[in-house]
PDB file of N, CA and C in Angstrom:
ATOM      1  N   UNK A   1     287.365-102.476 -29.683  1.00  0.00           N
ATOM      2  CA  UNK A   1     286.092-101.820 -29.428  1.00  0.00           C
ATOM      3  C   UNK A   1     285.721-102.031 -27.968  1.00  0.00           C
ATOM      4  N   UNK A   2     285.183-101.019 -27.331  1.00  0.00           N
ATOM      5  CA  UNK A   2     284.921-101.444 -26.030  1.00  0.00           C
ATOM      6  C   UNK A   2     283.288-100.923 -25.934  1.00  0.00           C
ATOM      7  N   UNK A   3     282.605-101.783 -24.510  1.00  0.00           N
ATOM      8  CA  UNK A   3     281.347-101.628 -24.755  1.00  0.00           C
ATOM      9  C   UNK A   3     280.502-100.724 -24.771  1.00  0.00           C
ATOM     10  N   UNK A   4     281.334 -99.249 -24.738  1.00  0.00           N
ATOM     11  CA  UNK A   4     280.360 -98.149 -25.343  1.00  0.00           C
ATOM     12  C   UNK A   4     280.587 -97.850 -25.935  1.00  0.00           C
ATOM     13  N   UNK A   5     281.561 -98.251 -27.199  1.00  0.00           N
ATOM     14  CA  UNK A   5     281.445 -98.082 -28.644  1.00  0.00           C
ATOM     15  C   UNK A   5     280.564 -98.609 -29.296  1.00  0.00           C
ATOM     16  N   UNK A   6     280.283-100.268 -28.821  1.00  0.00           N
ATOM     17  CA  UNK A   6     279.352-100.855 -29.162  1.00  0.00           C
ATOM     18  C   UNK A   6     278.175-100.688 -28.789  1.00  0.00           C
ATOM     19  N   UNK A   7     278.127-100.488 -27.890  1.00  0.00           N
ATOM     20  CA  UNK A   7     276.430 -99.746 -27.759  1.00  0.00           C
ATOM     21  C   UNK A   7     276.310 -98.746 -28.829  1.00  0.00           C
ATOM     22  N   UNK A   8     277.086 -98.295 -28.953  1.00  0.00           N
ATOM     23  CA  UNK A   8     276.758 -96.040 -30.088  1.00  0.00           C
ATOM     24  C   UNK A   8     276.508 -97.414 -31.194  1.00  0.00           C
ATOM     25  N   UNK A   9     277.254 -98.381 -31.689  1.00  0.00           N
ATOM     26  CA  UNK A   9     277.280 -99.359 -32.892  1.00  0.00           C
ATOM     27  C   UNK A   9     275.884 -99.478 -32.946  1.00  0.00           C
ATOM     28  N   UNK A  10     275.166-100.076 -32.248  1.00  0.00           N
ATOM     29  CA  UNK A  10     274.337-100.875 -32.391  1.00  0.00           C
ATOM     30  C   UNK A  10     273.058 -99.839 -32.488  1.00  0.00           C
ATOM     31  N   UNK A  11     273.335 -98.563 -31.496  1.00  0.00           N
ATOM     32  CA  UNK A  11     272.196 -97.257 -31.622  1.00  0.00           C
ATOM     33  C   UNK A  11     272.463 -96.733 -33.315  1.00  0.00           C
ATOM     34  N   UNK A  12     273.312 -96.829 -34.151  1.00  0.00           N
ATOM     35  CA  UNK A  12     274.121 -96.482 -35.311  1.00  0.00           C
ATOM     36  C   UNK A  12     273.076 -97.343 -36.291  1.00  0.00           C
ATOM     37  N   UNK A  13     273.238 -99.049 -35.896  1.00  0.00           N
ATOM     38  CA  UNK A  13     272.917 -99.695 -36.789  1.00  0.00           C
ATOM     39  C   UNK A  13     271.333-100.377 -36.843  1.00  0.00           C
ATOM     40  N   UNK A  14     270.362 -99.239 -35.522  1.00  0.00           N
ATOM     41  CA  UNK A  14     269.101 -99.778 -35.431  1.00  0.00           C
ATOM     42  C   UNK A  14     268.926-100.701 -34.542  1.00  0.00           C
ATOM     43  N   UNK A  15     269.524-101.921 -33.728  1.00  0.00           N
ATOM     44  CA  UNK A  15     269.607-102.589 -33.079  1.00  0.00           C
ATOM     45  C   UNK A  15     268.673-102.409 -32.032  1.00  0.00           C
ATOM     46  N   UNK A  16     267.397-102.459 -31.704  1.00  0.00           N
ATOM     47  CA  UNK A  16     266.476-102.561 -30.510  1.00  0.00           C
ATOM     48  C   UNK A  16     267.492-102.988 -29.571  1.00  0.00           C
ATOM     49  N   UNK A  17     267.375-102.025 -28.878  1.00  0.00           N
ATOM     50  CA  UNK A  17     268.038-102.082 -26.978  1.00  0.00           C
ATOM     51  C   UNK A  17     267.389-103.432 -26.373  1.00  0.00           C
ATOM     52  N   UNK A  18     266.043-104.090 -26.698  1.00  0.00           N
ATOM     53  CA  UNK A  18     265.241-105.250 -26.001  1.00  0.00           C
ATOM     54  C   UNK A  18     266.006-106.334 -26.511  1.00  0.00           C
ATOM     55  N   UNK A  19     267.238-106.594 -27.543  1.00  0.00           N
ATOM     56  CA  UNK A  19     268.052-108.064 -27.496  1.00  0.00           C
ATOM     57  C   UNK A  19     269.117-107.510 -26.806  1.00  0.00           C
ATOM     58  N   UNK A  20     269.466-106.636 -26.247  1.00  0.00           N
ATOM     59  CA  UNK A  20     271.206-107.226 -25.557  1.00  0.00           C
ATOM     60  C   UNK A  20     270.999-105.798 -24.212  1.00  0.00           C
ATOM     61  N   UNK A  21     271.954-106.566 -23.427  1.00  0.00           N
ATOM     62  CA  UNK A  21     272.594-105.668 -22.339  1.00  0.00           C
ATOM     63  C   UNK A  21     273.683-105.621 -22.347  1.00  0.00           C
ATOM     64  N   UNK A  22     274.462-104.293 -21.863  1.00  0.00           N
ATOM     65  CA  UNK A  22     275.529-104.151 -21.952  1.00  0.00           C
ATOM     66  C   UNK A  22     276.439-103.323 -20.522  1.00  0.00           C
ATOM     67  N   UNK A  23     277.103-104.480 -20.126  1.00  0.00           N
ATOM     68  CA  UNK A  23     277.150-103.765 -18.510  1.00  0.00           C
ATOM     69  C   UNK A  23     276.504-104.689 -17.617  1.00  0.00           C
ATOM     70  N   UNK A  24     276.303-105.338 -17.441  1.00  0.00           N
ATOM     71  CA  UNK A  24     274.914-105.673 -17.024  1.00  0.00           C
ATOM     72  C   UNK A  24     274.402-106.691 -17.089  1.00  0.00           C
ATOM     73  N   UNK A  25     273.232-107.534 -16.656  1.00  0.00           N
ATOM     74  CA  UNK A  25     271.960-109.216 -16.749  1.00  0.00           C
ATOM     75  C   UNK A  25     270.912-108.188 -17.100  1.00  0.00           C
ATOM     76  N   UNK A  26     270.150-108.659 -17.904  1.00  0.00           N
ATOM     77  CA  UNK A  26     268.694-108.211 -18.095  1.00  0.00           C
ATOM     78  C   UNK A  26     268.196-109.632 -18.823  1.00  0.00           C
ATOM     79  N   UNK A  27     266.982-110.197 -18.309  1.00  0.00           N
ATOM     80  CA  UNK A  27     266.487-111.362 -18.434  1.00  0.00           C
ATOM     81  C   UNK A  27     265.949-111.088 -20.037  1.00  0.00           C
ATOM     82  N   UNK A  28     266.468-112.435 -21.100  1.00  0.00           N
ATOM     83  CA  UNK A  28     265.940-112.384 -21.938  1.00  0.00           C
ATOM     84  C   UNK A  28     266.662-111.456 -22.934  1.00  0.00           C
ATOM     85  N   UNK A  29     267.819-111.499 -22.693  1.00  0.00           N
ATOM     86  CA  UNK A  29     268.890-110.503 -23.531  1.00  0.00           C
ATOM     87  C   UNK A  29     270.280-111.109 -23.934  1.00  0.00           C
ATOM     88  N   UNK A  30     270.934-111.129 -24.854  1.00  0.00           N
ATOM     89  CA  UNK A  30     272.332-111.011 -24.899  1.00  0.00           C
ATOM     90  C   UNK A  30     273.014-110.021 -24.224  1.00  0.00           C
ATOM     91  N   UNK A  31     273.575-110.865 -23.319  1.00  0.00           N
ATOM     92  CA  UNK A  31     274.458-109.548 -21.796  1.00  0.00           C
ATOM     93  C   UNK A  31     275.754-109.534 -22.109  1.00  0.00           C
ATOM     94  N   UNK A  32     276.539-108.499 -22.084  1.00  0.00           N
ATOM     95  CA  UNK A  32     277.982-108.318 -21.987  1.00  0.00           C
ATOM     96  C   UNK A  32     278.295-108.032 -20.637  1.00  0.00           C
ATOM     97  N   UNK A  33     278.797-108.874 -19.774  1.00  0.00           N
ATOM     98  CA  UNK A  33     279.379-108.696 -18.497  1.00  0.00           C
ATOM     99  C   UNK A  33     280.663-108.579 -18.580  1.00  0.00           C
ATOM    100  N   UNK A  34     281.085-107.321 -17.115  1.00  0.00           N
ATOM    101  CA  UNK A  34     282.451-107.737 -16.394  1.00  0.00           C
ATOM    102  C   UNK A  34     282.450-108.409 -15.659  1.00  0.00           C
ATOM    103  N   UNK A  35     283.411-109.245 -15.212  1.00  0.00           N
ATOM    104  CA  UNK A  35     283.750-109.826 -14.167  1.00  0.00           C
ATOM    105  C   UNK A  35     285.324-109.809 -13.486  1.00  0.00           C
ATOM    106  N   UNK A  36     285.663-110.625 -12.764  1.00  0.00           N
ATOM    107  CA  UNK A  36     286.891-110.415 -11.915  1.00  0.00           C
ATOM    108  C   UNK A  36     287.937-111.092 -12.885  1.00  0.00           C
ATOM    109  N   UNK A  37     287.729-112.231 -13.764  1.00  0.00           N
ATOM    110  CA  UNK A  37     288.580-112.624 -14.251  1.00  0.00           C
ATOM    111  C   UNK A  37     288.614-112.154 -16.035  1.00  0.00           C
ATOM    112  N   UNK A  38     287.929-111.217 -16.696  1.00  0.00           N
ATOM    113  CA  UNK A  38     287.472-110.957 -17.581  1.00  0.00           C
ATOM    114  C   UNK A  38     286.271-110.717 -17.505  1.00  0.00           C
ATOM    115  N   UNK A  39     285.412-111.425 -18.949  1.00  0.00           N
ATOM    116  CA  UNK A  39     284.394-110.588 -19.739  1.00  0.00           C
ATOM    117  C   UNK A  39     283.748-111.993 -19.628  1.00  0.00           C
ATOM    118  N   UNK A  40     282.466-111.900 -19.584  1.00  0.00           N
ATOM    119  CA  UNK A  40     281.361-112.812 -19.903  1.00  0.00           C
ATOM    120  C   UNK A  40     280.127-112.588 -21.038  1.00  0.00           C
ATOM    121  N   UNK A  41     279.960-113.409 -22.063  1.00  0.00           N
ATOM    122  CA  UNK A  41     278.988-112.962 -23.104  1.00  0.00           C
ATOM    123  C   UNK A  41     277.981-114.484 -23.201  1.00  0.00           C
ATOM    124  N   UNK A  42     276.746-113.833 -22.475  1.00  0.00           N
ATOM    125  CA  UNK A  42     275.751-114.877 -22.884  1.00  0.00           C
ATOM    126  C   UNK A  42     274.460-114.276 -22.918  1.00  0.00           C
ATOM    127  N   UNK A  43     273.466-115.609 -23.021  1.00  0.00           N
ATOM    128  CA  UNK A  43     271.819-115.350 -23.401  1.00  0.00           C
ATOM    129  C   UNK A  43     271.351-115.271 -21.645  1.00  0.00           C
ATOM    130  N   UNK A  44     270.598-114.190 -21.230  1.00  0.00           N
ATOM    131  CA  UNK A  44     269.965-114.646 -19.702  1.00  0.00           C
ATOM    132  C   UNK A  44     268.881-115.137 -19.524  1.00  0.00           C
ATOM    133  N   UNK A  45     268.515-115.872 -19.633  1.00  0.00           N
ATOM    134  CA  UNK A  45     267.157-116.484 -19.205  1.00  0.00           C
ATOM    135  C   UNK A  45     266.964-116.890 -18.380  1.00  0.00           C
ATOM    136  N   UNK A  46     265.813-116.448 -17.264  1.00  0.00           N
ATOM    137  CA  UNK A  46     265.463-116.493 -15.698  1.00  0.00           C
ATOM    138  C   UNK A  46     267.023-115.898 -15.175  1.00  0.00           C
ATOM    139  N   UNK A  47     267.491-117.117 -14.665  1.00  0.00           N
ATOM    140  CA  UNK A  47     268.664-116.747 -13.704  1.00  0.00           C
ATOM    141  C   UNK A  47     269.512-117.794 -14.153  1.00  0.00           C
ATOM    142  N   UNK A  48     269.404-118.009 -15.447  1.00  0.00           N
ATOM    143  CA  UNK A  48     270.581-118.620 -16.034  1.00  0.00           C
ATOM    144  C   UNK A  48     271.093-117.981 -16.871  1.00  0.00           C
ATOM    145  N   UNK A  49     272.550-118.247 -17.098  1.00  0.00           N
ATOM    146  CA  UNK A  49     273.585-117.778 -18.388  1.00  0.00           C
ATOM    147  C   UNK A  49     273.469-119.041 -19.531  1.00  0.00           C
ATOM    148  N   UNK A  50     272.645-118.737 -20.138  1.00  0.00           N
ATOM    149  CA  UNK A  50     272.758-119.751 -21.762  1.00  0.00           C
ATOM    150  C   UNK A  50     274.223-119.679 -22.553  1.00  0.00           C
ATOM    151  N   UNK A  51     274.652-120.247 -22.954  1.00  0.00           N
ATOM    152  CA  UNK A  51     275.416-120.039 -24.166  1.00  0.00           C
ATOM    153  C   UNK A  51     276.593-119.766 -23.485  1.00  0.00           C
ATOM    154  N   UNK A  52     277.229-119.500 -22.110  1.00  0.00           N
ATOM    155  CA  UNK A  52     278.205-118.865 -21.267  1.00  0.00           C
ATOM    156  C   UNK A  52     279.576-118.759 -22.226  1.00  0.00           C
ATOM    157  N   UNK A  53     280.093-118.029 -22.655  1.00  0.00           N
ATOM    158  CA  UNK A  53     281.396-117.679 -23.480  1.00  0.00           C
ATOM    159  C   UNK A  53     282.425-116.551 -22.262  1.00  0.00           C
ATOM    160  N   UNK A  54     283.299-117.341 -22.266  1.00  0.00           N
ATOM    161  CA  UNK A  54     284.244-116.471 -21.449  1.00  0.00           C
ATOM    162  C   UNK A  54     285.661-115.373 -22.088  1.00  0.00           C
ATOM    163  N   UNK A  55     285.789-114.082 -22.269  1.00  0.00           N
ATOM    164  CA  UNK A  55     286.827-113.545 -22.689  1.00  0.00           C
ATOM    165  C   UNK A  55     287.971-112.807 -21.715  1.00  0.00           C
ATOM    166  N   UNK A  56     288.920-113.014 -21.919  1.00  0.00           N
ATOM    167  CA  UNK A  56     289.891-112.201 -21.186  1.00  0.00           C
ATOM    168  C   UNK A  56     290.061-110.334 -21.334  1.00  0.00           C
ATOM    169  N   UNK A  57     289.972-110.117 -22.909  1.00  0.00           N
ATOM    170  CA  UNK A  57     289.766-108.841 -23.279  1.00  0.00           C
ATOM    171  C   UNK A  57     288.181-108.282 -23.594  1.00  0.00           C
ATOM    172  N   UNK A  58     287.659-107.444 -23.490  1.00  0.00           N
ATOM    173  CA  UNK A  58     286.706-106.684 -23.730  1.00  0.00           C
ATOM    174  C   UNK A  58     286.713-106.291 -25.010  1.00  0.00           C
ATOM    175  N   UNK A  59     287.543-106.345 -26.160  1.00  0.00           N
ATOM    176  CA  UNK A  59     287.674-106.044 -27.041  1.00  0.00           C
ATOM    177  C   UNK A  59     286.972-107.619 -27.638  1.00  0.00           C
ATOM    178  N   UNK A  60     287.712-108.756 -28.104  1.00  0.00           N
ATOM    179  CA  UNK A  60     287.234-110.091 -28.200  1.00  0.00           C
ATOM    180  C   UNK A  60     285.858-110.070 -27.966  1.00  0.00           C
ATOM    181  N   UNK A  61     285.430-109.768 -26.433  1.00  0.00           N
ATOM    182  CA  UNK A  61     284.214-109.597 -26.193  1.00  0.00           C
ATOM    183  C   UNK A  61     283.334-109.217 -26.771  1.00  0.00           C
ATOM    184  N   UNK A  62     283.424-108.021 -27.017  1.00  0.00           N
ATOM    185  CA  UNK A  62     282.215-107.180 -27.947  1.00  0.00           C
ATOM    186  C   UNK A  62     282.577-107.229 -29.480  1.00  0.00           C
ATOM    187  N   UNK A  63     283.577-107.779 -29.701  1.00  0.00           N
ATOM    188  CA  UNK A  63     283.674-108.612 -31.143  1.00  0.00           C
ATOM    189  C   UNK A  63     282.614-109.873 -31.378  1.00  0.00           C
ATOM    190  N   UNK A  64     282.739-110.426 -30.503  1.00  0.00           N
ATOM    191  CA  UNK A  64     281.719-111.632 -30.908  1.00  0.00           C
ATOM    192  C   UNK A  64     280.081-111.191 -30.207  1.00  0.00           C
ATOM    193  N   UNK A  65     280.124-110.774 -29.281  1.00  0.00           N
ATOM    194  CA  UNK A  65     278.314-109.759 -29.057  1.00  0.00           C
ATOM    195  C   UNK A  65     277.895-109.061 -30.408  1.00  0.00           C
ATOM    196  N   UNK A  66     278.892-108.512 -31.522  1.00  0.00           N
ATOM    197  CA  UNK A  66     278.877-107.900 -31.986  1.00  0.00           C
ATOM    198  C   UNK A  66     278.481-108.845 -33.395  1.00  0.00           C
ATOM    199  N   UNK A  67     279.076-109.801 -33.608  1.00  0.00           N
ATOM    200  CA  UNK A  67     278.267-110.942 -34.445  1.00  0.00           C
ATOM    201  C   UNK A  67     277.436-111.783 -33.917  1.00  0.00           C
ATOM    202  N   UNK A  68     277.451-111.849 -33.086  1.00  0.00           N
ATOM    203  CA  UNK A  68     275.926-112.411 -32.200  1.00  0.00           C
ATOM    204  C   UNK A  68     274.864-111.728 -32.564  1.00  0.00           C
ATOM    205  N   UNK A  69     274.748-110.812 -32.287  1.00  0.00           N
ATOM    206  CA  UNK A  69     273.673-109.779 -32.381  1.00  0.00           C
ATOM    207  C   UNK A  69     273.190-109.232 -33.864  1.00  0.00           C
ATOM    208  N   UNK A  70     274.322-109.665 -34.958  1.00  0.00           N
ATOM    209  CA  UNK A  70     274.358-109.620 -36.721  1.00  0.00           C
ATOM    210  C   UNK A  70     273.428-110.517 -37.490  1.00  0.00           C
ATOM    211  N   UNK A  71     273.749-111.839 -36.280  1.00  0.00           N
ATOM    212  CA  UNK A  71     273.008-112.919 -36.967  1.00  0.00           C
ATOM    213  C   UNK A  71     271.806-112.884 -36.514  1.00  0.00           C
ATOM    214  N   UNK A  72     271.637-112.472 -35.358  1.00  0.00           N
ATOM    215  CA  UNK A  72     270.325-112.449 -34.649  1.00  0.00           C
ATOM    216  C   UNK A  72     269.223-111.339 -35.152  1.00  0.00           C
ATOM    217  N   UNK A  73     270.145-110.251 -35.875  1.00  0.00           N
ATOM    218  CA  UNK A  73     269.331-109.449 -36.834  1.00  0.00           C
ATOM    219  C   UNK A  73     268.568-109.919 -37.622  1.00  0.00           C
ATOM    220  N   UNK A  74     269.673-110.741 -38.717  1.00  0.00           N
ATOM    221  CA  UNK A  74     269.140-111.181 -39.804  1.00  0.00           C
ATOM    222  C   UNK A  74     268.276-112.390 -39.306  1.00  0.00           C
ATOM    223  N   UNK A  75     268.118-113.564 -38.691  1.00  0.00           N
ATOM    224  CA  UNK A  75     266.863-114.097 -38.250  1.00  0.00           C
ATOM    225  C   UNK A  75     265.990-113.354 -38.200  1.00  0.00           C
ATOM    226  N   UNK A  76     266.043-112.691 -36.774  1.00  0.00           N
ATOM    227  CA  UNK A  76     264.152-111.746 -36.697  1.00  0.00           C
ATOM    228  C   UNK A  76     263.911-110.674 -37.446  1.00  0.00           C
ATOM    229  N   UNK A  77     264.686-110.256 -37.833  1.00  0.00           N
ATOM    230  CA  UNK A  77     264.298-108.814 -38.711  1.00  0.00           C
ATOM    231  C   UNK A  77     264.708-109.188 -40.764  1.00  0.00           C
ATOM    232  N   UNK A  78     265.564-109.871 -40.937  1.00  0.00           N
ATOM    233  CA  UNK A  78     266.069-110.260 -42.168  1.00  0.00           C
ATOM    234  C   UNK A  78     266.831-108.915 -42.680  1.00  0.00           C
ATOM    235  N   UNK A  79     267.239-108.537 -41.757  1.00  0.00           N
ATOM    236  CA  UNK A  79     267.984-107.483 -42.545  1.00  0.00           C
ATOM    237  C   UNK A  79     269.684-107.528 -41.425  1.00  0.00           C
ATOM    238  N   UNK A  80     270.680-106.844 -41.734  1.00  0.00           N
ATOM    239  CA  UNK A  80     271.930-106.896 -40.749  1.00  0.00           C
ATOM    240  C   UNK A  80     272.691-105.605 -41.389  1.00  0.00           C
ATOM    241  N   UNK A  81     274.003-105.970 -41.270  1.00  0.00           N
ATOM    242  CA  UNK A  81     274.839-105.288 -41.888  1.00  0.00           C
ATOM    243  C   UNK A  81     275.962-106.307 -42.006  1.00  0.00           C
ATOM    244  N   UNK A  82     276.886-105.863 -42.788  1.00  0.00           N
ATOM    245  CA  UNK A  82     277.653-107.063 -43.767  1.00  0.00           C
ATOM    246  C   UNK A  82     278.818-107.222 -42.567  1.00  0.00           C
ATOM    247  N   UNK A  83     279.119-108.663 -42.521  1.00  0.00           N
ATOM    248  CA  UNK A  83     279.983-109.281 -41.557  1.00  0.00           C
ATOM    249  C   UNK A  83     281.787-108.637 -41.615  1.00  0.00           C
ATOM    250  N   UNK A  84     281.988-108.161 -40.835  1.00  0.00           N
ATOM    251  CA  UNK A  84     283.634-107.919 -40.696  1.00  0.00           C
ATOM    252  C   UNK A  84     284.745-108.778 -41.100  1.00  0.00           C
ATOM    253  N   UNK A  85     285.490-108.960 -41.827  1.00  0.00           N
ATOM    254  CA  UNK A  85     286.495-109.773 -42.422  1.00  0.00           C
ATOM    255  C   UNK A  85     287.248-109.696 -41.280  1.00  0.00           C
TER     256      UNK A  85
END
């Protein structure tokens, strides 16, 4: 999956655009970054990377943004969609 599949995913599955960025830092979001050596997936707060997870593929990447953002459903909203085997 790459990250504009997952974006259409998440526009698909209801997902408020205000928990994650994709592409991108937006303060106060789960961000999917590129970078030079791969993919970066964390929480931004101020001008820090929380949680910093490093991937080589973009695929991996938005695999785990992609359950990040499942569980984080079901906390604030109590609702998700059923976890990928």
């Amino acid at each position: 999956m790459t990250g504009k599949e997952l974006k259409e995913y998440f526009k698909t599955h209801l997902v408020p655009s205000r928990l994650y960025k994709i592409g991108g830092k937006h303060n106060n979001r789960i961000c999917l970054q590129q970078t030079e050596d791969g993919w970066e997936l964390f929480f931004s707060e101020r001008k820090d990377k929380v949680g910093l997870m490093r991937f080589e593929t973009e695929e991996a990447a938005c695999a785990t943004m992609k359950n990040e953002i499942r569980k984080m459903m079901e906390i604030l909203y109590g609702m998700t969609w059923a976890p990928e085997v």
